[in-house]
C-alpha atoms as a PDB file:
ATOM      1  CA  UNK A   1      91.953 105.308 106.392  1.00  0.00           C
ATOM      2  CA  UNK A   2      91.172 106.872 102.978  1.00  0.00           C
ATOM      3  CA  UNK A   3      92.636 108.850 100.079  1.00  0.00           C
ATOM      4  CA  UNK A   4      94.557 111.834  99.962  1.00  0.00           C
ATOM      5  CA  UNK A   5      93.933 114.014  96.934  1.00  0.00           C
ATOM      6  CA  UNK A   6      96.697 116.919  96.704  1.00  0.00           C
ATOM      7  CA  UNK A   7      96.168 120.455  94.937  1.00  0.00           C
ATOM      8  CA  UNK A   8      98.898 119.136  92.531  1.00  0.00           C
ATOM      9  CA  UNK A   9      96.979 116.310  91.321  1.00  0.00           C
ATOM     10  CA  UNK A  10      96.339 118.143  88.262  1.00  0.00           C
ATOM     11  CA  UNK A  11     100.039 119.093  87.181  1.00  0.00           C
ATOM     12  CA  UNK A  12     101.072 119.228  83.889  1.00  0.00           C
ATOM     13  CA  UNK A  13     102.636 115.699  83.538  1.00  0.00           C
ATOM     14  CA  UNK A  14     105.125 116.844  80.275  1.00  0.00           C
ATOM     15  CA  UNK A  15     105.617 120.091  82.140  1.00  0.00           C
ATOM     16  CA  UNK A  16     106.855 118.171  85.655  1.00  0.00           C
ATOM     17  CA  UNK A  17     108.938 115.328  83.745  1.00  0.00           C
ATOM     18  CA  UNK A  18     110.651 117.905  81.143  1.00  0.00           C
ATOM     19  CA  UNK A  19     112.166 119.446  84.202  1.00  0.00           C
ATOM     20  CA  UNK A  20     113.336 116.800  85.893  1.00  0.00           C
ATOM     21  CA  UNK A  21     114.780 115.130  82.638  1.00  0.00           C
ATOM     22  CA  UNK A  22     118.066 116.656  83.464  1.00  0.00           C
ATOM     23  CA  UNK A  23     118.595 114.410  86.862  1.00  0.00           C
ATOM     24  CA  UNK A  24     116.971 111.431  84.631  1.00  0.00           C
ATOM     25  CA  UNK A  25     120.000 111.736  82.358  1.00  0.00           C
ATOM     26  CA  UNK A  26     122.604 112.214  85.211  1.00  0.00           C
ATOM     27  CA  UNK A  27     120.945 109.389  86.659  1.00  0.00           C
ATOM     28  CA  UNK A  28     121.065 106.751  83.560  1.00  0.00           C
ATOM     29  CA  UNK A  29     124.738 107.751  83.742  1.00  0.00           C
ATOM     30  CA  UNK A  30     125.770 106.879  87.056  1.00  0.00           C
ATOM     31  CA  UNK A  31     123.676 103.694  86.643  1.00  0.00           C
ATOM     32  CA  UNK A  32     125.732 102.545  83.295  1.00  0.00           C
ATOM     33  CA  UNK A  33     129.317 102.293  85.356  1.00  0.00           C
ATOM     34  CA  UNK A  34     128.113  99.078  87.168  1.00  0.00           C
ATOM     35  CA  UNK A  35     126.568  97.411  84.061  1.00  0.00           C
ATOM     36  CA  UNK A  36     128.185  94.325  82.453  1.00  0.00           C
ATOM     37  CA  UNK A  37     128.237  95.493  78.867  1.00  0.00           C
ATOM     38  CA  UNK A  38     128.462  91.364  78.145  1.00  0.00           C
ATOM     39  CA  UNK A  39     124.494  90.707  79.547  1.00  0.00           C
ATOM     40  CA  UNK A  40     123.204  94.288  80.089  1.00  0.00           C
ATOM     41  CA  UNK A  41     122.344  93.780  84.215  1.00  0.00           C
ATOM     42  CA  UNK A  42     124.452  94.405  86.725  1.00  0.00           C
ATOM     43  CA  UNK A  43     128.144  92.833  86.860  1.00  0.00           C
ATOM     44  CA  UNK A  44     127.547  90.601  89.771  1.00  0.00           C
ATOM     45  CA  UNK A  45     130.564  92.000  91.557  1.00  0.00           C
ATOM     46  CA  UNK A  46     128.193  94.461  93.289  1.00  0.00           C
ATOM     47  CA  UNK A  47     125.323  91.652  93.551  1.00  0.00           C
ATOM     48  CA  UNK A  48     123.721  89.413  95.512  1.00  0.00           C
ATOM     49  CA  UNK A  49     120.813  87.109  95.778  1.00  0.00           C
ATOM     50  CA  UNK A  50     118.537  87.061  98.769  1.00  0.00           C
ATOM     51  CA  UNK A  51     114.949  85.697 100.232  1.00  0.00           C
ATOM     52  CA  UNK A  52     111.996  88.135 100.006  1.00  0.00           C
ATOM     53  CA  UNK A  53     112.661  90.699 102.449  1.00  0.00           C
ATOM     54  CA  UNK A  54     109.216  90.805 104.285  1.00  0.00           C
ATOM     55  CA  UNK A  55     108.337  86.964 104.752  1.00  0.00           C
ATOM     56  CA  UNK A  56     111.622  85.809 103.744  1.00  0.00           C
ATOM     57  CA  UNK A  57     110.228  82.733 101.097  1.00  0.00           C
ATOM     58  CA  UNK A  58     112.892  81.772  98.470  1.00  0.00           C
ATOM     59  CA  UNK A  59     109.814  80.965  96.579  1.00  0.00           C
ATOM     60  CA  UNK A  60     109.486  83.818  94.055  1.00  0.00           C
ATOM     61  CA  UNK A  61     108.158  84.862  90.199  1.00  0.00           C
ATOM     62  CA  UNK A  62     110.364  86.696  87.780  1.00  0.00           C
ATOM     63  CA  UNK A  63     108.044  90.351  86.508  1.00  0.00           C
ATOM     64  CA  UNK A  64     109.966  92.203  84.413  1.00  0.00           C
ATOM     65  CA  UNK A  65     113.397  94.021  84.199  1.00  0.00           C
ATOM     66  CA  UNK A  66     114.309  97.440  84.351  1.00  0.00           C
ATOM     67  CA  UNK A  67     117.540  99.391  83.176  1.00  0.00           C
ATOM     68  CA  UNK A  68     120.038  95.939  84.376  1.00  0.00           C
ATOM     69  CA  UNK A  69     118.092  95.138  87.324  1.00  0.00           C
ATOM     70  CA  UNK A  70     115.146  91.951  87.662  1.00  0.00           C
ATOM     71  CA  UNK A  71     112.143  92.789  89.552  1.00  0.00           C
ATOM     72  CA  UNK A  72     110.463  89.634  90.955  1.00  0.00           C
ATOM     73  CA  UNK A  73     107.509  89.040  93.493  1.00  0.00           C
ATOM     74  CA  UNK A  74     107.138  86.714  96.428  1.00  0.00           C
ATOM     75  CA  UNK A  75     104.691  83.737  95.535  1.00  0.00           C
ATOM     76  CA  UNK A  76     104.138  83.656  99.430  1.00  0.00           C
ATOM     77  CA  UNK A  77     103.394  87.245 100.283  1.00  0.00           C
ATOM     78  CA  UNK A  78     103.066  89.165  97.188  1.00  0.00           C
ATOM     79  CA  UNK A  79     105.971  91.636  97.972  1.00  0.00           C
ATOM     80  CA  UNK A  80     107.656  92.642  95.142  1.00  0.00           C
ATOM     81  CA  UNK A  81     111.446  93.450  94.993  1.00  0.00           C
ATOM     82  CA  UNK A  82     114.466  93.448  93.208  1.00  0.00           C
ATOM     83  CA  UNK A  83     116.894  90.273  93.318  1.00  0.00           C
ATOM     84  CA  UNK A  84     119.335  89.934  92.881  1.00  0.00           C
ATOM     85  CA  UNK A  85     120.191  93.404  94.386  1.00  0.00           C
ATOM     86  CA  UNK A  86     123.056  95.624  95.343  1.00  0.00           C
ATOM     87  CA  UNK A  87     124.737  94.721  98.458  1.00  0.00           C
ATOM     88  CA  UNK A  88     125.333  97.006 101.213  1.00  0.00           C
ATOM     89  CA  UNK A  89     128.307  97.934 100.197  1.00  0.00           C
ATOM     90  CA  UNK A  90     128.026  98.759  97.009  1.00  0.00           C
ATOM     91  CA  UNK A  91     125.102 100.256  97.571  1.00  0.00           C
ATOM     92  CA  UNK A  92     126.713 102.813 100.010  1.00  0.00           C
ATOM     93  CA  UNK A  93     129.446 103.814  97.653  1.00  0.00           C
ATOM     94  CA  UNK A  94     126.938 104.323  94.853  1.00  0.00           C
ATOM     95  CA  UNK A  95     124.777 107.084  96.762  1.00  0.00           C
ATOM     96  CA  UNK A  96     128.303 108.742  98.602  1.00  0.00           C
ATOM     97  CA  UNK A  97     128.962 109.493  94.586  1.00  0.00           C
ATOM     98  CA  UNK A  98     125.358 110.934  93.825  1.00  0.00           C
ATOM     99  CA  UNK A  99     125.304 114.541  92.542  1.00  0.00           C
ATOM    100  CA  UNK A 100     122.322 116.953  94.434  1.00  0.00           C
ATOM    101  CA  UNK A 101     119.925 116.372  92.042  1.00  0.00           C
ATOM    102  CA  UNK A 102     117.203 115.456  94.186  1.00  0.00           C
ATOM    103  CA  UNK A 103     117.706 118.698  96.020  1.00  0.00           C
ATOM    104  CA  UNK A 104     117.381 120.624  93.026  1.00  0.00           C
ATOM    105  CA  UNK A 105     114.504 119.107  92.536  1.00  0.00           C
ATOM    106  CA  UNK A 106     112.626 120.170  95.408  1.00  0.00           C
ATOM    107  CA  UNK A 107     114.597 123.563  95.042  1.00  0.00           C
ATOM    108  CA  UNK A 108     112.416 123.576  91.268  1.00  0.00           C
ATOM    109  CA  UNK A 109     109.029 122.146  92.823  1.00  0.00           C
ATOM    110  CA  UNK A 110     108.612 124.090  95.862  1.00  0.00           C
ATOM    111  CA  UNK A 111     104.956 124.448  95.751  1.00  0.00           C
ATOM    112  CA  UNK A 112     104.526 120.748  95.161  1.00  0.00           C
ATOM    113  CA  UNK A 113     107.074 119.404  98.375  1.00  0.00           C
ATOM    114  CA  UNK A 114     105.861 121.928 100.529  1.00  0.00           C
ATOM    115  CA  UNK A 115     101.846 120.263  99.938  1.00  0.00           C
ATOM    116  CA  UNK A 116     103.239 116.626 100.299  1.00  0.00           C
ATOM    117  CA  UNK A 117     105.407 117.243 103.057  1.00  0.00           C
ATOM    118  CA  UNK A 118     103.087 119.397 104.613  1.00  0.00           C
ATOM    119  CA  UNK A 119     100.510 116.167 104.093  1.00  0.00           C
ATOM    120  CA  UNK A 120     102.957 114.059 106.256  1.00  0.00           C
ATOM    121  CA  UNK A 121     103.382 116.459 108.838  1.00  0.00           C
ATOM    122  CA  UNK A 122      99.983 116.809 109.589  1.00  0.00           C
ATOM    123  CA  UNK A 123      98.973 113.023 109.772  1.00  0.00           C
ATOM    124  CA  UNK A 124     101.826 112.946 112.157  1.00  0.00           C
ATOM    125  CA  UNK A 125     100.327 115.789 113.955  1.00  0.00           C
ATOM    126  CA  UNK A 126      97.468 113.882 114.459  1.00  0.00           C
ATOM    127  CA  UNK A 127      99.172 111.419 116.935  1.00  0.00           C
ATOM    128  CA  UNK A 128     101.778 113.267 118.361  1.00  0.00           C
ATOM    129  CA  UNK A 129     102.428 116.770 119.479  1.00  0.00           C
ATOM    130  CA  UNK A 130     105.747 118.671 117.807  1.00  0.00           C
ATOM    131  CA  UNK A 131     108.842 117.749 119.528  1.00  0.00           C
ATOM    132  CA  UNK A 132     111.824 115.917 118.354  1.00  0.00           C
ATOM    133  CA  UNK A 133     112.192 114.809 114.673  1.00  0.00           C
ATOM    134  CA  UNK A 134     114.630 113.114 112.689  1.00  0.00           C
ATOM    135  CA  UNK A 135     114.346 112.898 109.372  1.00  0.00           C
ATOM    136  CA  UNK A 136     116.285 109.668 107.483  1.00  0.00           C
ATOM    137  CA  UNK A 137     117.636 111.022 103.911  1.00  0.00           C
ATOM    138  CA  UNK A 138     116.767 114.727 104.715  1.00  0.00           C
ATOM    139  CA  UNK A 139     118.881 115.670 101.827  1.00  0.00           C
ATOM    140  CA  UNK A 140     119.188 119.449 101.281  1.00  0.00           C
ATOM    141  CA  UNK A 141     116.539 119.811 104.214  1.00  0.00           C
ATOM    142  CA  UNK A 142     113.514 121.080 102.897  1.00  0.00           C
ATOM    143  CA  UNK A 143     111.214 119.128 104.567  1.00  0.00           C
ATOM    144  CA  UNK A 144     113.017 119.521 107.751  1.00  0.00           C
ATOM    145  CA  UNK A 145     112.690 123.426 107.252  1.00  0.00           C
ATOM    146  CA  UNK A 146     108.812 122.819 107.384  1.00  0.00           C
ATOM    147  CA  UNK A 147     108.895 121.023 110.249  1.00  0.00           C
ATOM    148  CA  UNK A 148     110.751 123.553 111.911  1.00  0.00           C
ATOM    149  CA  UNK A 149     108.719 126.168 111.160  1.00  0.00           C
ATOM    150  CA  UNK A 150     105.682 124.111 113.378  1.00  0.00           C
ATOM    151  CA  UNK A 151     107.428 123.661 116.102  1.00  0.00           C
ATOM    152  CA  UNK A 152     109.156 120.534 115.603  1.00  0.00           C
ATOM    153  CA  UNK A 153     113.470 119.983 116.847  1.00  0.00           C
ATOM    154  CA  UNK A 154     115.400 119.049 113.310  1.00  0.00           C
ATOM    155  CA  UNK A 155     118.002 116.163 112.913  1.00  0.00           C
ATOM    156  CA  UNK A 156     118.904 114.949 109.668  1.00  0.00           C
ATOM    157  CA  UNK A 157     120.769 112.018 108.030  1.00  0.00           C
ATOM    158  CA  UNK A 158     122.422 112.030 104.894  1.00  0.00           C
ATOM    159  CA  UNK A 159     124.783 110.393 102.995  1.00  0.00           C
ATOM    160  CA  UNK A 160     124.976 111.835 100.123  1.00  0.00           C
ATOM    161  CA  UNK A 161     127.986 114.628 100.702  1.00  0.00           C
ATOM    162  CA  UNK A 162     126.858 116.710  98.060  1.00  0.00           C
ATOM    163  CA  UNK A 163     123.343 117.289  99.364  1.00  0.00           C
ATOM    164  CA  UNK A 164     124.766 117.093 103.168  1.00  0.00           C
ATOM    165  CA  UNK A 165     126.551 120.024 102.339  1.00  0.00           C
ATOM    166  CA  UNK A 166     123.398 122.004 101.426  1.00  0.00           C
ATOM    167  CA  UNK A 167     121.491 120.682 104.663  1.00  0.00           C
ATOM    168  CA  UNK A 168     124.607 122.265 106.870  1.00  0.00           C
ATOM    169  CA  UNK A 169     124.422 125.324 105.970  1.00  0.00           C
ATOM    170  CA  UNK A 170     120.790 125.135 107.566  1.00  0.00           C
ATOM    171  CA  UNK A 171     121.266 124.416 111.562  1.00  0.00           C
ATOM    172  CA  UNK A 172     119.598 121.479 111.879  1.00  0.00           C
ATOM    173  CA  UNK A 173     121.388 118.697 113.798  1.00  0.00           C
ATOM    174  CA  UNK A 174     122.851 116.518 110.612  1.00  0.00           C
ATOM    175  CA  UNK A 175     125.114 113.320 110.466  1.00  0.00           C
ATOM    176  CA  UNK A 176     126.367 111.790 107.122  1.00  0.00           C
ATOM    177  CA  UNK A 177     126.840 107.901 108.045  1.00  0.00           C
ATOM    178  CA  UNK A 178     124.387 105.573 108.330  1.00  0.00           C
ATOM    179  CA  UNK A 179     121.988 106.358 111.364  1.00  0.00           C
ATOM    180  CA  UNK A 180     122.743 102.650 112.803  1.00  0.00           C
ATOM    181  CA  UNK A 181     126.633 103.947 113.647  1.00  0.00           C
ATOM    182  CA  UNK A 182     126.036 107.441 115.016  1.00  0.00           C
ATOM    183  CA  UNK A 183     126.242 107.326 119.094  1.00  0.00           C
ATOM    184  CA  UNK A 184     122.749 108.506 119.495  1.00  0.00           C
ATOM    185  CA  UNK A 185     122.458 110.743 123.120  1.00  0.00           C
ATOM    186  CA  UNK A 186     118.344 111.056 122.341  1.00  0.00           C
ATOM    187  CA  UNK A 187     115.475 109.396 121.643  1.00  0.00           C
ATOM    188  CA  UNK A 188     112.573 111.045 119.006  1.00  0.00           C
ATOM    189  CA  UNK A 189     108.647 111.861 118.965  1.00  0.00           C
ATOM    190  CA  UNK A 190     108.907 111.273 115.063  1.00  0.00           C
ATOM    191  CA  UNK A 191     111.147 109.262 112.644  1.00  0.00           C
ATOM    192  CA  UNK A 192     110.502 110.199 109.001  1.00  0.00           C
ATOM    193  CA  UNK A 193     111.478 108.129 105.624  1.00  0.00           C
ATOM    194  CA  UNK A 194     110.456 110.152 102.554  1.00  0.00           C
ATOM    195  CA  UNK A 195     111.137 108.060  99.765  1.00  0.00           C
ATOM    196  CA  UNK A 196     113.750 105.969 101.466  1.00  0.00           C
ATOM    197  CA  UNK A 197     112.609 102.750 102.952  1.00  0.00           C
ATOM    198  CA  UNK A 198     112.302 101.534  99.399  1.00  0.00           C
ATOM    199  CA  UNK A 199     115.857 101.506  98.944  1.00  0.00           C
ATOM    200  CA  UNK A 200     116.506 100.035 101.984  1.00  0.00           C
ATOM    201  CA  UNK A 201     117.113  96.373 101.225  1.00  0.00           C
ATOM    202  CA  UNK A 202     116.704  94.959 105.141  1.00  0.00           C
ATOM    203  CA  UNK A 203     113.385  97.120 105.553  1.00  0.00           C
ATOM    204  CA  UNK A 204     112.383  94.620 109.049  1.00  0.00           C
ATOM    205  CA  UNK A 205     116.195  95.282 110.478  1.00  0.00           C
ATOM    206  CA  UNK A 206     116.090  98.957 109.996  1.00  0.00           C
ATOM    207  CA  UNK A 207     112.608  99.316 111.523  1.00  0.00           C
ATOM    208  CA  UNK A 208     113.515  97.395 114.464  1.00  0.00           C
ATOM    209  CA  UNK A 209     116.500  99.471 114.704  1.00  0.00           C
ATOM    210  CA  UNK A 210     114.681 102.818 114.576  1.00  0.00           C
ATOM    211  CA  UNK A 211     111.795 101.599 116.553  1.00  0.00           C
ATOM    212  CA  UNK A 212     114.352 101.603 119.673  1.00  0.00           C
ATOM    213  CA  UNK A 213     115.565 105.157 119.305  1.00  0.00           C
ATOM    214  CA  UNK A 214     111.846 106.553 119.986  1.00  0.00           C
ATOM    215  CA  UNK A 215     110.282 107.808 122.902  1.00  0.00           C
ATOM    216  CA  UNK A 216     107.032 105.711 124.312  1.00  0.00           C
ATOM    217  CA  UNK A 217     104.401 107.789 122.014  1.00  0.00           C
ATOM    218  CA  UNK A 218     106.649 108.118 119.285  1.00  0.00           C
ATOM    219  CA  UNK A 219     106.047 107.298 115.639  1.00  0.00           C
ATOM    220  CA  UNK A 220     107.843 106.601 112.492  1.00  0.00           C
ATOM    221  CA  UNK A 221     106.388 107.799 109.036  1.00  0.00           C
ATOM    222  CA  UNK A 222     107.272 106.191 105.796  1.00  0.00           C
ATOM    223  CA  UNK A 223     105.995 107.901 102.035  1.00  0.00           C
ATOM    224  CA  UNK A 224     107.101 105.390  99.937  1.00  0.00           C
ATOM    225  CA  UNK A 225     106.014 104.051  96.211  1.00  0.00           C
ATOM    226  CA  UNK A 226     103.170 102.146  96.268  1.00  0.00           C
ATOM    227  CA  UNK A 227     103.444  99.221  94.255  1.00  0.00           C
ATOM    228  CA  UNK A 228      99.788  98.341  93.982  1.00  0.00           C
ATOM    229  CA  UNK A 229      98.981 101.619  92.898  1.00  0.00           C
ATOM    230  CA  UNK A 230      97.251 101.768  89.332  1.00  0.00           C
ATOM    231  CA  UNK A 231      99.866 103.543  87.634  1.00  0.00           C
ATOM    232  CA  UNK A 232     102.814 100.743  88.288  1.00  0.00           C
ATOM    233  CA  UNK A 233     100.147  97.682  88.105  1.00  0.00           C
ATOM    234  CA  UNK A 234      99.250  99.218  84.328  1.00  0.00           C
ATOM    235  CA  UNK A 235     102.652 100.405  83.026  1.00  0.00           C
ATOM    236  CA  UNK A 236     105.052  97.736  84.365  1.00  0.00           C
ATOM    237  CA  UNK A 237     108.545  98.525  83.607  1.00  0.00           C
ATOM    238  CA  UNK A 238     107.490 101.875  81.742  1.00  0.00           C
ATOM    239  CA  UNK A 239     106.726 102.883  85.101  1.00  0.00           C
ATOM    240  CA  UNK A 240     109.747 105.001  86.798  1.00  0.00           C
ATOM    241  CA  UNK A 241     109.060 103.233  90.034  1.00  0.00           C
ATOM    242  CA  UNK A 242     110.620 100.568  88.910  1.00  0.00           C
ATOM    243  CA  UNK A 243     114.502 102.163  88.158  1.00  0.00           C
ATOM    244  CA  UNK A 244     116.154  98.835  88.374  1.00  0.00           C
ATOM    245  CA  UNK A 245     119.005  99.483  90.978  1.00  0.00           C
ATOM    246  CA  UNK A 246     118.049 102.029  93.758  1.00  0.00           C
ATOM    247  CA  UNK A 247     114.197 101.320  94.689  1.00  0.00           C
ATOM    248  CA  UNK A 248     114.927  97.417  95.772  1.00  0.00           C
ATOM    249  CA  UNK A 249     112.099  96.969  98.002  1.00  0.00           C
ATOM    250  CA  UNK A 250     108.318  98.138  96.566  1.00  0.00           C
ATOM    251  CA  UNK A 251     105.650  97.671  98.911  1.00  0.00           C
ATOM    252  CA  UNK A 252     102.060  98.051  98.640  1.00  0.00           C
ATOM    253  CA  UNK A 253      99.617  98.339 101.769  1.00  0.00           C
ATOM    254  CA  UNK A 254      99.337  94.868 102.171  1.00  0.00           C
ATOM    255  CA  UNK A 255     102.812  93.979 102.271  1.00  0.00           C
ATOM    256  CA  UNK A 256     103.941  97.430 104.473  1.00  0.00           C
ATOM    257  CA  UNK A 257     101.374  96.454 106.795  1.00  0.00           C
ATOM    258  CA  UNK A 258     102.882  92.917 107.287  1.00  0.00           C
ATOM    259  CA  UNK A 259     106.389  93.621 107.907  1.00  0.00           C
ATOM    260  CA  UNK A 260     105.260  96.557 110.058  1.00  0.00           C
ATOM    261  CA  UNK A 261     103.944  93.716 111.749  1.00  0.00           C
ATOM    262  CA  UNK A 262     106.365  91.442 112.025  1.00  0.00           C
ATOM    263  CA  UNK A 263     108.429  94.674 114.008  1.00  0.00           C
ATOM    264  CA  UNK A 264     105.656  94.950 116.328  1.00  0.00           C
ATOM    265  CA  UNK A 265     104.424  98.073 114.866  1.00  0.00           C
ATOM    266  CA  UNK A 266     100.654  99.176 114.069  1.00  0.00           C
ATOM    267  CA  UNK A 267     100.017 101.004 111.319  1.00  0.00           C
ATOM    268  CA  UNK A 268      97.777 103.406 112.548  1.00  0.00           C
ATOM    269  CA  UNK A 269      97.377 105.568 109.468  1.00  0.00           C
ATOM    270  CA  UNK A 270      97.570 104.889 105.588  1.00  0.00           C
ATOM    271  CA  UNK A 271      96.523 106.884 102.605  1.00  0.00           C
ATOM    272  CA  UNK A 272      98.176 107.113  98.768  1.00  0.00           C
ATOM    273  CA  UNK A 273      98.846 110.249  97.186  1.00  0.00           C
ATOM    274  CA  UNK A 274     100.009 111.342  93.643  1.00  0.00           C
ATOM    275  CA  UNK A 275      97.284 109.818  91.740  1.00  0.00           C
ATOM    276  CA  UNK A 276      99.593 109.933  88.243  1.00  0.00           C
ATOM    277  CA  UNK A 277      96.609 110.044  86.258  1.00  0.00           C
ATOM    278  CA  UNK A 278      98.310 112.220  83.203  1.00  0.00           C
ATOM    279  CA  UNK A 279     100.960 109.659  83.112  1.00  0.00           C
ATOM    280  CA  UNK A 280      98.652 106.560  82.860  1.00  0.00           C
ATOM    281  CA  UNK A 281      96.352 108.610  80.426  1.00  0.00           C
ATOM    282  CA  UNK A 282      99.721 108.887  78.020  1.00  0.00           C
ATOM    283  CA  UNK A 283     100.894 105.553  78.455  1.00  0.00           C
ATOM    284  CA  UNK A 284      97.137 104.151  77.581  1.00  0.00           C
ATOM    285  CA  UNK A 285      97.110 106.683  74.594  1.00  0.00           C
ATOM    286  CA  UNK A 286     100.673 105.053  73.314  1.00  0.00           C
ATOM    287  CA  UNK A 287     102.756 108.098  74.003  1.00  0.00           C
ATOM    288  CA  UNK A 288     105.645 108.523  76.177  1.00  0.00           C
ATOM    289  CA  UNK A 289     104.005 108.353  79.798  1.00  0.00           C
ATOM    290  CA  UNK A 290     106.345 111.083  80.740  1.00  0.00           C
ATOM    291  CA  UNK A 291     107.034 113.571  78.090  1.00  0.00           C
ATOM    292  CA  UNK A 292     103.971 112.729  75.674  1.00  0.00           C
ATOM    293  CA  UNK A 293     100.184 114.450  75.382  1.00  0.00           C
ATOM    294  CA  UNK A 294      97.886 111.784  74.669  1.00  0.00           C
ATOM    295  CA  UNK A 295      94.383 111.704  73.806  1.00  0.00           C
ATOM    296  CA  UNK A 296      93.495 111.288  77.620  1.00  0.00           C
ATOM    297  CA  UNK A 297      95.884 113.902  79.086  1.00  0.00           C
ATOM    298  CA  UNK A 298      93.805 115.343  81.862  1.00  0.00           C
ATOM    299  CA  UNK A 299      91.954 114.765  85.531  1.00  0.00           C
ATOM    300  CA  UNK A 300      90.284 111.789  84.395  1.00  0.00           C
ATOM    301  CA  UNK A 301      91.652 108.277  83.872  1.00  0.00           C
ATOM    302  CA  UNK A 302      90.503 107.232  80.382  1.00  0.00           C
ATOM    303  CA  UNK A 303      87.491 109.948  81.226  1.00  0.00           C
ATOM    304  CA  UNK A 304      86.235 107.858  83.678  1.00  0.00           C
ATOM    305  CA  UNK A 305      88.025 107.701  87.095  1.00  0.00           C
ATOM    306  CA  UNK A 306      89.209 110.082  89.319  1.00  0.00           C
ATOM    307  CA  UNK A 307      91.987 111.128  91.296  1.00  0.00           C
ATOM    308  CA  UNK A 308      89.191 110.948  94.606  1.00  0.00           C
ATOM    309  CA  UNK A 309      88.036 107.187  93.108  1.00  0.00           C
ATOM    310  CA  UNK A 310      91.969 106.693  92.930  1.00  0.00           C
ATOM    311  CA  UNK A 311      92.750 107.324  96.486  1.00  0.00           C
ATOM    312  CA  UNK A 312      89.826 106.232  98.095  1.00  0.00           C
ATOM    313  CA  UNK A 313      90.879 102.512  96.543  1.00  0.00           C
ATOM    314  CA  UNK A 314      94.927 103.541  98.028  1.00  0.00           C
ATOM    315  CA  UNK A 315      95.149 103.177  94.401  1.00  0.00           C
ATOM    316  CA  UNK A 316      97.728 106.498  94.468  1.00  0.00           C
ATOM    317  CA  UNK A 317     101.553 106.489  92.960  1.00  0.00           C
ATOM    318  CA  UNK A 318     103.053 106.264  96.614  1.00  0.00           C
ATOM    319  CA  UNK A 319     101.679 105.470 100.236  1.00  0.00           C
ATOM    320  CA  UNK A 320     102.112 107.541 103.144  1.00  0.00           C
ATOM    321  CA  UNK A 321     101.778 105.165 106.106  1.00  0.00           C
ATOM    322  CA  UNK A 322     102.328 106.413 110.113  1.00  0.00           C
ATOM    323  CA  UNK A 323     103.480 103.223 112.558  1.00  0.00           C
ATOM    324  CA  UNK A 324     103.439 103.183 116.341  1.00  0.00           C
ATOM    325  CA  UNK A 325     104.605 100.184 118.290  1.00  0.00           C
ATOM    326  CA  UNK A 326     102.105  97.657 118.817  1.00  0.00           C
END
């Protein structure tokens, strides 16, 4: 298991962030409605307090906070999470009421998705031959177009109605409630979670959940932010990982290992990609890490490291991790 260094690597961090800023804003809006204007977090009508979610210790150390939500991490395990955190409830109205801004996104960065996703598909490939797929969050259904196109059957769930409403129009096999109350008639060669188990605040229920609905050589494959990568571990709370409210569990390849464990799953593949080495570069050159050009704004970390060294070291922004019962 090694690195994964993508074509993009070299983006033009101001470029990238400048045209995403308009979801950023639409985003810091939707967060404000559930702050308590009184302490600046979260009114606790939509929170609650809970053990760490992958060894499930009470014993834990406060990090940092981030726009009205604490980040803490488990002096047991060394998982780090949000708590207190939305409950399940709350937590389902809040993404019903999202606009498509994530699909927009992808709509903007073709080039980029269709690399990354095309990175998941083929470590997937590697284990299992194209059959049935269902992908968990498939908003507009981009990557399930991809998959498509190799061979593979679509489903989709998503939640969001305003991005559900893209992925229709599409003919892939879509439901829009949570996959644990749809009457499932088949079982699946592949289970994929881009960027959603993080915001999944019972990460060991829902993979013992989905680990049922496969068939006997099927896999599930999680890209998720990696929260011992070298971008989060130097910036802290400057880091957009960490957005306070939606990304409540951040695991690292330690701690996705373990609770992949503690489902009975093997994790028979694991690499990082997005080495976010303009970012870093601007945040170490005390700029904006997002929208700033420091001193150091290019392929090399500080002039020294590379995005190769990076990923080699599954030092990358996010993890993309394939699991097969054990």
């Amino acid at each position: 298991m090694g690195g994964c260094m993508l074509k993009s690597e070299s983006r033009n961090a101001q470029k990238l962030h400048r045209a995403r800023e308009f979801n950023y804003k639409k985003i810091k809006e939707t967060y404000a409605k559930y702050i308590d204007p009184r302490t600046g977090k979260y009114a606790n009508k939509y929170t609650e307090r809970r053990c760490c979610p992958v060894c499930d210790s009470k014993r834990e150390t406060k990090l940092f906070e981030s726009s009205g939500g604490t980040y803490v991490r488990c002096d047991d395990c060394g998982m780090v999470f949000l708590n207190p955190v939305f409950t399940e409830t709350a937590l389902g109205e809040f993404y019903k009421q999202l606009n498509a801004g994530q699909a927009a996104i992808v709509s903007n960065e073709t080039d980029f998705y269709r690399e990354i996703y095309g990175s998941g598909l083929d470590a997937i490939e590697r284990h299992v031959r194209p059959g049935r797929l269902l992908d968990l969050g498939c908003s507009s259904g981009f990557f399930l177009d991809l998959a498509r196109v190799r061979g593979w059957e679509t489903y989709g769930v998503e939640l969001g109605l305003a991005e559900a409403e893209l992925c229709k129009k599409k003919n892939h096999v879509l439901f829009t409630q949570d996959v644990e109350k749809v009457d499932w008639k088949v079982k699946f060669d592949a289970i994929t979670l881009w960027d959603v188990f993080e915001h999944l605040p019972h990460g060991k229920h829902r993979l013992d959940f989905l680990k049922k609905m496969l068939n006997p050589q099927g896999l599930i494959f999680i890209q998720s932010p990696n929260a011992g990568g070298l971008a989060p571990r130097i910036m802290h709370e400057t880091c957009k990982m960490f957005d306070g409210l939606e990304h409540v569990n951040m695991y690292d390849p330690k701690t996705i290992r373990l609770i992949a464990e503690k489902c009975g799953m093997a994790v028979i593949e694991l690499k990082t990609v997005i080495s976010e080495i303009a970012v870093t570069n601007n945040h170490l050159s005390y700029v904006d890490p997002y929208f700033g050009t420091g001193d150091f704004n290019g392929s090399l970390l500080l002039g020294l490291l590379d995005a190769r060294f990076i990923h080699d070291n599954l030092l990358g922004y996010k993890i993309q991790v394939v699991l097969k019962a054990s």
